[in-house]
PDB file of N, CA and C in Angstrom:
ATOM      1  N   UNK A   1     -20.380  27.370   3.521  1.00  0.00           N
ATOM      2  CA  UNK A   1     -20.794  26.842   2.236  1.00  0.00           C
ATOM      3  C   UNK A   1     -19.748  25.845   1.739  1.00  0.00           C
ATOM      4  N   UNK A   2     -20.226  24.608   1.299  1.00  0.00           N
ATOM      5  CA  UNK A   2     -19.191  23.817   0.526  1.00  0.00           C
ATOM      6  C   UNK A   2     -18.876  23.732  -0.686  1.00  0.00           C
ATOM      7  N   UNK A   3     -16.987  23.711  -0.044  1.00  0.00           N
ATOM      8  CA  UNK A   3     -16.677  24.319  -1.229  1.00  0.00           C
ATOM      9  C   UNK A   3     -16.021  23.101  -2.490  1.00  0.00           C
ATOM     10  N   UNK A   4     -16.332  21.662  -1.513  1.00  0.00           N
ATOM     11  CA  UNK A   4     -15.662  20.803  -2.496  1.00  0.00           C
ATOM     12  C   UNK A   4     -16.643  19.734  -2.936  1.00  0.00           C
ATOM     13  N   UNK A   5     -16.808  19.344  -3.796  1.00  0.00           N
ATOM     14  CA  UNK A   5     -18.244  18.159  -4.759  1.00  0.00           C
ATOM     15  C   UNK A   5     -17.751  17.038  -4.253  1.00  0.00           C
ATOM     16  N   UNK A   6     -18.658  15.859  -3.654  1.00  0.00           N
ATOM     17  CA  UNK A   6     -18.310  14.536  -3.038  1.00  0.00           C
ATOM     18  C   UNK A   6     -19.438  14.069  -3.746  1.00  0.00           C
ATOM     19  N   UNK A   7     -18.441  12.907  -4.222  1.00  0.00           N
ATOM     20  CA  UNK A   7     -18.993  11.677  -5.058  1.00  0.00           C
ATOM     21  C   UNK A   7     -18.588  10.435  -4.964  1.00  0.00           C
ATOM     22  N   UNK A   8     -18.968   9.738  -5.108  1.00  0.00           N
ATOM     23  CA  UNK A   8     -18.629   8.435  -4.560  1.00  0.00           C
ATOM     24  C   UNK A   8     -18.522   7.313  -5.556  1.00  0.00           C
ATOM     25  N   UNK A   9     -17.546   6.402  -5.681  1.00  0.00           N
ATOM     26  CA  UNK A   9     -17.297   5.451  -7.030  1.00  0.00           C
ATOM     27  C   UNK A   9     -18.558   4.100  -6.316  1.00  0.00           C
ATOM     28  N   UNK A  10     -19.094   3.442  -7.977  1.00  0.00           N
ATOM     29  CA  UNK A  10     -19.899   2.140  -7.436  1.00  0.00           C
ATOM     30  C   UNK A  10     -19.485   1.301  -6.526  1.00  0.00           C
ATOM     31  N   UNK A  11     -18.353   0.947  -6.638  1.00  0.00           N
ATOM     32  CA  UNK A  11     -17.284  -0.321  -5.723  1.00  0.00           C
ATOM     33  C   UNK A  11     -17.708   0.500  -4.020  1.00  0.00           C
ATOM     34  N   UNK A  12     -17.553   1.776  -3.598  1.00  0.00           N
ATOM     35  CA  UNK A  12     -17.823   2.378  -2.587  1.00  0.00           C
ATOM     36  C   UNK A  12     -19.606   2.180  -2.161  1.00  0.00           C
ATOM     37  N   UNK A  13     -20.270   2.601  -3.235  1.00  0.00           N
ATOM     38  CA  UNK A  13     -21.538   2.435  -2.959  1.00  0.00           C
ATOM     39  C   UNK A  13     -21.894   1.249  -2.145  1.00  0.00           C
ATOM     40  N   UNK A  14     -21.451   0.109  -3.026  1.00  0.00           N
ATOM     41  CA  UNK A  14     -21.835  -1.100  -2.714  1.00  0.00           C
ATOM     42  C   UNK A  14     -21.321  -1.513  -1.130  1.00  0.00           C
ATOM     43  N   UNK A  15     -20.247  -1.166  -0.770  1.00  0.00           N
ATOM     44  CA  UNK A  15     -19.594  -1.239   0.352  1.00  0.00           C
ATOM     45  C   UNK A  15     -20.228  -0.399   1.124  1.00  0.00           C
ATOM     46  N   UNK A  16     -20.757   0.575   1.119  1.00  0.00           N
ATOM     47  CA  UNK A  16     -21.688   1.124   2.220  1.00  0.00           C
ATOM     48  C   UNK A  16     -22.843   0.540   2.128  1.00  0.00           C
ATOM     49  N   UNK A  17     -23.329   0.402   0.855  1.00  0.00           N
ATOM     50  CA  UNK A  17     -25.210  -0.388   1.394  1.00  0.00           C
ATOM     51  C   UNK A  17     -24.604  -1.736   2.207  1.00  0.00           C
ATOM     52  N   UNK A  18     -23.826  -2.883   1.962  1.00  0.00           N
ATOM     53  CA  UNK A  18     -23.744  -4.074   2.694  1.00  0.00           C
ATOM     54  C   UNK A  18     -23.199  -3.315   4.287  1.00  0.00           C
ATOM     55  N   UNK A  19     -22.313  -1.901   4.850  1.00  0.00           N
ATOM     56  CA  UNK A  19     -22.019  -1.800   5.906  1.00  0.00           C
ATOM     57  C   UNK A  19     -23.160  -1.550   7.137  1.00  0.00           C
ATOM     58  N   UNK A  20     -23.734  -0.524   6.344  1.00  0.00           N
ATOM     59  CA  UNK A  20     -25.617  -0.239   6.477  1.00  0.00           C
ATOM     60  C   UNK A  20     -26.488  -1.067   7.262  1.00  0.00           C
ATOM     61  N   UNK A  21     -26.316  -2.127   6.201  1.00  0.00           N
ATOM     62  CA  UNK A  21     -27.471  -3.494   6.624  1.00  0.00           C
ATOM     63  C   UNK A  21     -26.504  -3.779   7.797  1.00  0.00           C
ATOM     64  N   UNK A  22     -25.549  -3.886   7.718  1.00  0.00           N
ATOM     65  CA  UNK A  22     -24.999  -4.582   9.283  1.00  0.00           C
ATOM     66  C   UNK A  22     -24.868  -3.769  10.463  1.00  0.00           C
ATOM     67  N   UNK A  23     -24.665  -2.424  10.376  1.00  0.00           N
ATOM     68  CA  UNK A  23     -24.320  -1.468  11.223  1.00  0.00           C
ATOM     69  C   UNK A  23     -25.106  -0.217  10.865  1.00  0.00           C
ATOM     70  N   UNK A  24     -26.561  -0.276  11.440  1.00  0.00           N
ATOM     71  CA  UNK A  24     -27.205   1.347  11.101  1.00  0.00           C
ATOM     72  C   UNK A  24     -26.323   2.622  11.071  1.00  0.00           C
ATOM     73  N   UNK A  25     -25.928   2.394  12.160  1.00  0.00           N
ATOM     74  CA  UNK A  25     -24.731   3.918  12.843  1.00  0.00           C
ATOM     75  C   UNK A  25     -23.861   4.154  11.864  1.00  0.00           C
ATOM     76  N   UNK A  26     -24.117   3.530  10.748  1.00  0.00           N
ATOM     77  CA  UNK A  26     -22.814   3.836   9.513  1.00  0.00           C
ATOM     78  C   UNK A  26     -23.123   4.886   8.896  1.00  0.00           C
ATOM     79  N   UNK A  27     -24.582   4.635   8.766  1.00  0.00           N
ATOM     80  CA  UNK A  27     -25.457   6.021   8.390  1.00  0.00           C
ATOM     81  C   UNK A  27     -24.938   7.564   8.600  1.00  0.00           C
ATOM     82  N   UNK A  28     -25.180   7.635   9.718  1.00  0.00           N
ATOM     83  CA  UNK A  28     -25.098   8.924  10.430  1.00  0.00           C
ATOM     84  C   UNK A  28     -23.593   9.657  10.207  1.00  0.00           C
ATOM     85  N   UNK A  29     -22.213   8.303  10.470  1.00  0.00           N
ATOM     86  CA  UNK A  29     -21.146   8.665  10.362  1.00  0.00           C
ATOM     87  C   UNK A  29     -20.352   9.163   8.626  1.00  0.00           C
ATOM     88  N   UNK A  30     -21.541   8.640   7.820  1.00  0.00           N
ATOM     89  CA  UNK A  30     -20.955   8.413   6.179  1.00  0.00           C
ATOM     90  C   UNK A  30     -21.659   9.923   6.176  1.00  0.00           C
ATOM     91  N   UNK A  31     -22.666  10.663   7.094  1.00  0.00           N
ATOM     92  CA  UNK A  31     -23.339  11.676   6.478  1.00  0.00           C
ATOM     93  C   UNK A  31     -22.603  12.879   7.187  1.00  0.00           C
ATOM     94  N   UNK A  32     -21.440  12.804   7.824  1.00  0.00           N
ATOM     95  CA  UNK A  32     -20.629  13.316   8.991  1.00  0.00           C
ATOM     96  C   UNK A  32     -19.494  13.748   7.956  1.00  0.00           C
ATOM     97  N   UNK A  33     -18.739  12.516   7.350  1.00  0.00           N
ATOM     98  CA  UNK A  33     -17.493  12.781   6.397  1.00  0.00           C
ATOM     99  C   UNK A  33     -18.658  13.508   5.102  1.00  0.00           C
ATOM    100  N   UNK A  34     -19.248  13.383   4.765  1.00  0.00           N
ATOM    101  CA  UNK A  34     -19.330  14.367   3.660  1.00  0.00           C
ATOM    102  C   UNK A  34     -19.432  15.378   3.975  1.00  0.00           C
ATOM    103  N   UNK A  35     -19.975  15.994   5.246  1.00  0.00           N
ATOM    104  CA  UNK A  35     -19.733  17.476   5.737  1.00  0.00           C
ATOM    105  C   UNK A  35     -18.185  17.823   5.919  1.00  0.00           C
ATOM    106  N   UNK A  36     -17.398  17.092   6.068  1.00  0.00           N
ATOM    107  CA  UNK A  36     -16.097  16.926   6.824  1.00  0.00           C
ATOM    108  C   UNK A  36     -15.360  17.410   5.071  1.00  0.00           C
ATOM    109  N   UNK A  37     -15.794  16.538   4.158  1.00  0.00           N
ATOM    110  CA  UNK A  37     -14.891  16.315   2.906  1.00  0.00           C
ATOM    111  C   UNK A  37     -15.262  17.831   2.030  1.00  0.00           C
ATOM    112  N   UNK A  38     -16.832  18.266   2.459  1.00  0.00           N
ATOM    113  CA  UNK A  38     -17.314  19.069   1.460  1.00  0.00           C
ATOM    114  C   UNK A  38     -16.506  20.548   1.954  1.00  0.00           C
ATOM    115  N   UNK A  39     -15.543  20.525   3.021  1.00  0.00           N
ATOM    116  CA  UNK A  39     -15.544  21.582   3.837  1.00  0.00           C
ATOM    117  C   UNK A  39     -13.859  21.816   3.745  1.00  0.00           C
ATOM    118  N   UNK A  40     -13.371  20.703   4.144  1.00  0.00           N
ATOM    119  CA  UNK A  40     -11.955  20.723   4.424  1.00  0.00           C
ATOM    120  C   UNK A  40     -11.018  19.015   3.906  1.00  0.00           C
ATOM    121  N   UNK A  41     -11.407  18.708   2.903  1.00  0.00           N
ATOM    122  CA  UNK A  41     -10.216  17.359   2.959  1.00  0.00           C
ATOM    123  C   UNK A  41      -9.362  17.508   2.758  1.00  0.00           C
ATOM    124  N   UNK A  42      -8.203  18.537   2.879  1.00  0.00           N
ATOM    125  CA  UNK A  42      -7.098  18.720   3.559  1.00  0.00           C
ATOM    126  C   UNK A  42      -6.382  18.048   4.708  1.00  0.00           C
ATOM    127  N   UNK A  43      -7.597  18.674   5.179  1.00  0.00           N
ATOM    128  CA  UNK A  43      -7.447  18.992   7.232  1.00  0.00           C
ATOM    129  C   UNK A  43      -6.410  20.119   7.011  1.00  0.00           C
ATOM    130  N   UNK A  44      -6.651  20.928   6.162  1.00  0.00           N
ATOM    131  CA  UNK A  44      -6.059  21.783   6.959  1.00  0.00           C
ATOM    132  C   UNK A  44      -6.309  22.434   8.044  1.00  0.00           C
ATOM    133  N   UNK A  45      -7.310  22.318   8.886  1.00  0.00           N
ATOM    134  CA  UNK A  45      -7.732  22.784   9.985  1.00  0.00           C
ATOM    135  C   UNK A  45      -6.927  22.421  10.804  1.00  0.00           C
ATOM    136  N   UNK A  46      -6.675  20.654  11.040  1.00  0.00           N
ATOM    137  CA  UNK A  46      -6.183  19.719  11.777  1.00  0.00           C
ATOM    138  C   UNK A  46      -7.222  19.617  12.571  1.00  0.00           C
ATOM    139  N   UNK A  47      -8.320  19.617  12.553  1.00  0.00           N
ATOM    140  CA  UNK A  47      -9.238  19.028  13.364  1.00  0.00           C
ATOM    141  C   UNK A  47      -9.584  17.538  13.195  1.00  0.00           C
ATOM    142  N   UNK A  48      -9.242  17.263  12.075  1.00  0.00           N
ATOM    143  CA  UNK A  48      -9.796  15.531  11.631  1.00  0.00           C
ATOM    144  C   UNK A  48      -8.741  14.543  11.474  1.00  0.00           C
ATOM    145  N   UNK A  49      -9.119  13.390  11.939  1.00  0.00           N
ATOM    146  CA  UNK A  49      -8.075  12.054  11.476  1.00  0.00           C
ATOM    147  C   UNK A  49      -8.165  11.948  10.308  1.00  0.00           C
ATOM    148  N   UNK A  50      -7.528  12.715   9.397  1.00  0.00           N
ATOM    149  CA  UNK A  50      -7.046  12.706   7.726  1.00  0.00           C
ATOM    150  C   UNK A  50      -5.620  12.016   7.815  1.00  0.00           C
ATOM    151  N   UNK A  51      -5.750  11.469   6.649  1.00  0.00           N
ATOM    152  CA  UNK A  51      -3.612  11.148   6.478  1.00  0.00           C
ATOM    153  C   UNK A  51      -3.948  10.591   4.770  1.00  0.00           C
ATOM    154  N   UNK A  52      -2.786  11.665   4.538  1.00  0.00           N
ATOM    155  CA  UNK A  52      -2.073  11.326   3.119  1.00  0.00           C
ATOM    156  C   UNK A  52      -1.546   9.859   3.013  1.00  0.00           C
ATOM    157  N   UNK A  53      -2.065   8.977   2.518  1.00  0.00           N
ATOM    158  CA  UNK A  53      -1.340   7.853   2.454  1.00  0.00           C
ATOM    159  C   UNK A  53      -0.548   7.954   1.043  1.00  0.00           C
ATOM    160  N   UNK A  54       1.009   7.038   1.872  1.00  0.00           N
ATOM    161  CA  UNK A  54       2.199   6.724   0.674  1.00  0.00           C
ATOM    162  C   UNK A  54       2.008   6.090  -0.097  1.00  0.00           C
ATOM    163  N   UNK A  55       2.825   5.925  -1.061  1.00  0.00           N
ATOM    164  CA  UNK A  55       2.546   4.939  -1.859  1.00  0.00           C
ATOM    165  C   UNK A  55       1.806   5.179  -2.443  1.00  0.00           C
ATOM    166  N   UNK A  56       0.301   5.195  -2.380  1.00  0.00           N
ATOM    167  CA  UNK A  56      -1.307   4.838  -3.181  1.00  0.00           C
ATOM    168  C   UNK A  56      -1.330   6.038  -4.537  1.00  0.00           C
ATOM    169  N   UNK A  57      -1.472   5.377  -5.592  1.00  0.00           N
ATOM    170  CA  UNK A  57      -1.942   6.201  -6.582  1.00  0.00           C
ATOM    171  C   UNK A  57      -2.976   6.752  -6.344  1.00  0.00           C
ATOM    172  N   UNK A  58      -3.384   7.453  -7.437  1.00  0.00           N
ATOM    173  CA  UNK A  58      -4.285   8.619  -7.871  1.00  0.00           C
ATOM    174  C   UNK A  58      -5.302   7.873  -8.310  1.00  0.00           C
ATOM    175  N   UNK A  59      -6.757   7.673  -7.734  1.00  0.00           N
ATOM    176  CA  UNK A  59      -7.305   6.808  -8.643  1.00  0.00           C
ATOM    177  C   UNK A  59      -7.783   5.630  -7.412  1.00  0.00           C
ATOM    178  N   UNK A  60      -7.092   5.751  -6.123  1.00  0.00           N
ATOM    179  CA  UNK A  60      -7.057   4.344  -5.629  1.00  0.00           C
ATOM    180  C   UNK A  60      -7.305   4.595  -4.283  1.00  0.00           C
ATOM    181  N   UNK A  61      -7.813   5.978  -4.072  1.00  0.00           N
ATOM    182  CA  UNK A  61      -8.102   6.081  -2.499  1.00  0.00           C
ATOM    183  C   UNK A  61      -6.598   6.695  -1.224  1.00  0.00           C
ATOM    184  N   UNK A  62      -6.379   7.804  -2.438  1.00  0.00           N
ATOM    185  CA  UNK A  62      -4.759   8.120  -1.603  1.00  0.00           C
ATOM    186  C   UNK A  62      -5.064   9.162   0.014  1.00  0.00           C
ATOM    187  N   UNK A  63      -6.195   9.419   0.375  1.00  0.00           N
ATOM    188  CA  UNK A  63      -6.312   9.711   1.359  1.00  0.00           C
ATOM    189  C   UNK A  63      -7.231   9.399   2.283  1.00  0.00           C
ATOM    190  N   UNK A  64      -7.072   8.663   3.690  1.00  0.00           N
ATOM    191  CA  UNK A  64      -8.258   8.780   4.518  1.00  0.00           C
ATOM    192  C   UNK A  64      -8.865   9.113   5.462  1.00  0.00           C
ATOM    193  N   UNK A  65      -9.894   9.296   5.976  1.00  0.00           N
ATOM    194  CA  UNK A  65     -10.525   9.910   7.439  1.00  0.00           C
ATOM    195  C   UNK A  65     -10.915   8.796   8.183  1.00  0.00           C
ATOM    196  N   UNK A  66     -10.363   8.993   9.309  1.00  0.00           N
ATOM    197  CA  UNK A  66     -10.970   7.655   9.926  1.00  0.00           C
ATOM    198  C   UNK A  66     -12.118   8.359  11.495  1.00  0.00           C
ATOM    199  N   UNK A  67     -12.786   7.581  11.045  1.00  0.00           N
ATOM    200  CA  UNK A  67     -14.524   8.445  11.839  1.00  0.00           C
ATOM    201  C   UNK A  67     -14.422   7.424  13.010  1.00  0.00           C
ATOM    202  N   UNK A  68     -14.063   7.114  14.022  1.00  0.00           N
ATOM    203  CA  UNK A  68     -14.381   6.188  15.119  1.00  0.00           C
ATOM    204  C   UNK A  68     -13.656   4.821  14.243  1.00  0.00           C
ATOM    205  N   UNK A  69     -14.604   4.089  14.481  1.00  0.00           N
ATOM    206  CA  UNK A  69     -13.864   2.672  13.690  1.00  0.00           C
ATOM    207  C   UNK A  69     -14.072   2.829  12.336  1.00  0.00           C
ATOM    208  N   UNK A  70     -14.423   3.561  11.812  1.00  0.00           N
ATOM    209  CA  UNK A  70     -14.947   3.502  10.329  1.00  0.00           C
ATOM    210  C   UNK A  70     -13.821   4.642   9.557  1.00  0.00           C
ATOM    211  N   UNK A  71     -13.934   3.844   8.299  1.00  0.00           N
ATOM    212  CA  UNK A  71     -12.357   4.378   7.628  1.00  0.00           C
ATOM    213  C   UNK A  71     -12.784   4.339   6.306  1.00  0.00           C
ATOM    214  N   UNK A  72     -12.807   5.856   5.513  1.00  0.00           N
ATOM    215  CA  UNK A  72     -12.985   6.258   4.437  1.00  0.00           C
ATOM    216  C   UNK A  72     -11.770   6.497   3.563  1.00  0.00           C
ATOM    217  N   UNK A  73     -11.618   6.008   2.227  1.00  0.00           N
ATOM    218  CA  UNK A  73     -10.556   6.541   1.526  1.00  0.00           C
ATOM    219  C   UNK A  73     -10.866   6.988   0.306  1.00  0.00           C
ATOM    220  N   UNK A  74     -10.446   8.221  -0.192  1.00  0.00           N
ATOM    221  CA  UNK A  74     -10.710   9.002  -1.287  1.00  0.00           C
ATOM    222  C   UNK A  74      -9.929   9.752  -1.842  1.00  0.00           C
ATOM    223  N   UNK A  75     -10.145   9.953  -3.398  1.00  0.00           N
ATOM    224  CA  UNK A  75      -9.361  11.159  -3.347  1.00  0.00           C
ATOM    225  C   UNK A  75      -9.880  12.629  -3.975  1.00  0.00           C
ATOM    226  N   UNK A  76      -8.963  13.613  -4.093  1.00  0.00           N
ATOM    227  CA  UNK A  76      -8.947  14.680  -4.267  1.00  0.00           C
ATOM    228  C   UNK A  76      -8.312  15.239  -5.662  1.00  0.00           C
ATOM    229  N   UNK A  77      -9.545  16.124  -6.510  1.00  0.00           N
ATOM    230  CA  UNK A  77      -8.943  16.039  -8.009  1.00  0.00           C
ATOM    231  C   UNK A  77      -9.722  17.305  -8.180  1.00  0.00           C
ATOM    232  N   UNK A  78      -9.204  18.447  -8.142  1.00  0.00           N
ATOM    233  CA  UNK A  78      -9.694  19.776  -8.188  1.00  0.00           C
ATOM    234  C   UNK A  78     -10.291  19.926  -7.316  1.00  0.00           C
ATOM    235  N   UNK A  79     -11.411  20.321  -7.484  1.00  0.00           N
ATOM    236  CA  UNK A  79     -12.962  20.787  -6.759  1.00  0.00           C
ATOM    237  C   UNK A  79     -13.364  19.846  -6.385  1.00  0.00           C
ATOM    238  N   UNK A  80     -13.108  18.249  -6.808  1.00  0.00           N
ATOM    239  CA  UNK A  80     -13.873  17.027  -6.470  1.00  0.00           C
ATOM    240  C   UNK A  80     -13.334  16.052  -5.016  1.00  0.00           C
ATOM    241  N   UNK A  81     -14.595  15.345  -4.512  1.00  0.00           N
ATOM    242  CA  UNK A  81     -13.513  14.303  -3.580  1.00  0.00           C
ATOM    243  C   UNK A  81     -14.588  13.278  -4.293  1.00  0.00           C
ATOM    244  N   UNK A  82     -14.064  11.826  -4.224  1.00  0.00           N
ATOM    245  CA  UNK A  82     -14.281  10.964  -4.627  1.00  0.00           C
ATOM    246  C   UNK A  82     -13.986   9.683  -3.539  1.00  0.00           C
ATOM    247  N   UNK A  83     -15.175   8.973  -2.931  1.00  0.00           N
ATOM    248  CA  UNK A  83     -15.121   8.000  -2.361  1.00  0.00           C
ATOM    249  C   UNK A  83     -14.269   7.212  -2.563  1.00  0.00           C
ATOM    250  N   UNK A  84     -13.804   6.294  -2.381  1.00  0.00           N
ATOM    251  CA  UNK A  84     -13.424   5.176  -3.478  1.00  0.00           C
ATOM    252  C   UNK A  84     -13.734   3.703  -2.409  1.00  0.00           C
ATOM    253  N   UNK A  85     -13.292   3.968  -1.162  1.00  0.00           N
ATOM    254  CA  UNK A  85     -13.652   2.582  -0.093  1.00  0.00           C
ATOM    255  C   UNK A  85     -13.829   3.048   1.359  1.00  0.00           C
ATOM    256  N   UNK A  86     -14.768   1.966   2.299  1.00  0.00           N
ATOM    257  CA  UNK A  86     -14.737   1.943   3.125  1.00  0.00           C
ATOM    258  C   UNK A  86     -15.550   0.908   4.268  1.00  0.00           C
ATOM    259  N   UNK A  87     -14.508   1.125   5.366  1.00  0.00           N
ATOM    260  CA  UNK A  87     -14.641  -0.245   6.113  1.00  0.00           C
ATOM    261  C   UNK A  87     -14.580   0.132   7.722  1.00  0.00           C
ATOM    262  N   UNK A  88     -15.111  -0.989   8.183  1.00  0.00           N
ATOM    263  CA  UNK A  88     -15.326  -1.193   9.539  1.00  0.00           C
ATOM    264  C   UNK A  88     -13.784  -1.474  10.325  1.00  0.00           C
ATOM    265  N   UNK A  89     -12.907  -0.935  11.219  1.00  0.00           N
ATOM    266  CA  UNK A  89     -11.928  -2.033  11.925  1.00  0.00           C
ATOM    267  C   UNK A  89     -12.194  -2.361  12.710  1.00  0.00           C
ATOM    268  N   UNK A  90     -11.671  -3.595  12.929  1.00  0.00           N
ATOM    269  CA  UNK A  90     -11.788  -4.956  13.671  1.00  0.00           C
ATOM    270  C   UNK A  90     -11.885  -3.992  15.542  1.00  0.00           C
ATOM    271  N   UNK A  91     -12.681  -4.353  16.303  1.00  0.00           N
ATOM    272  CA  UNK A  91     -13.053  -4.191  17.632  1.00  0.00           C
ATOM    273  C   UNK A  91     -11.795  -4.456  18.373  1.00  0.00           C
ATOM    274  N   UNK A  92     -10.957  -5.447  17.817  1.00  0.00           N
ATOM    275  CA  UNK A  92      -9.510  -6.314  18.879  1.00  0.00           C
ATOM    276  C   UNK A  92      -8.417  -6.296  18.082  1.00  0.00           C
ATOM    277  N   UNK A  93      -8.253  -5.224  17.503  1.00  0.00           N
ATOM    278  CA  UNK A  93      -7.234  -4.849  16.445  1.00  0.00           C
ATOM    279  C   UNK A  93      -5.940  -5.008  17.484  1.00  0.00           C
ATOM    280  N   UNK A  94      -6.645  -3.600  18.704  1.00  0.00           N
ATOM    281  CA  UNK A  94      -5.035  -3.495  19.588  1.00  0.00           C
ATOM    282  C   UNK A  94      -5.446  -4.052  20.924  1.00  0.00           C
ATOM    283  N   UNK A  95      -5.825  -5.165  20.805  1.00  0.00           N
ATOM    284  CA  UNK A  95      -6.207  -5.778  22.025  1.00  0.00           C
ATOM    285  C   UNK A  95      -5.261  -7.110  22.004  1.00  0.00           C
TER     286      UNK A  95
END
């Protein structure tokens, strides 16, 4: 049962409907992290590519999961996770 509420800010919305139209498979993977977030955004399991990012305020996407090429950042505020962005990386990043 999940135990944490995922919601997602407009600025995020919008960034998934335009990822959508370009990449169906975004679908499937955006419906993957909310099982992932509703369950454990910790990681405390350590099963998932989670990382605390430095630096980033509260408010601004201080943690993310990265699903294959696709990279979610959100955060965590009680009971809640909160979208805030997400994006495609580049195919020839480490090429």
């Amino acid at each position: 049962m999940p135990s944490f509420l995922v919601s997602a800010t407009p600025h995020f919305e919008r960034l998934l409907r335009a990822l959508i139209k370009r990449n169906p498979e975004v679908k499937g993977i955006y419906v993957r992290a909310i099982g992932i977030l509703e369950t454990d955004p910790y990681n405390q399991t350590h099963h998932y590519a989670i990382k605390k990012l430095i630096d980033i305020p509260q408010g601004e996407g201080r943690w993310r999961l990265s699903l294959g090429r696709l990279r979610f950042r959100y955060d965590i505020k009680d009971r809640g996770v909160s979208f805030h962005y997400c994006g495609l990386r580049r195919e020839d990043t480490y090429a």
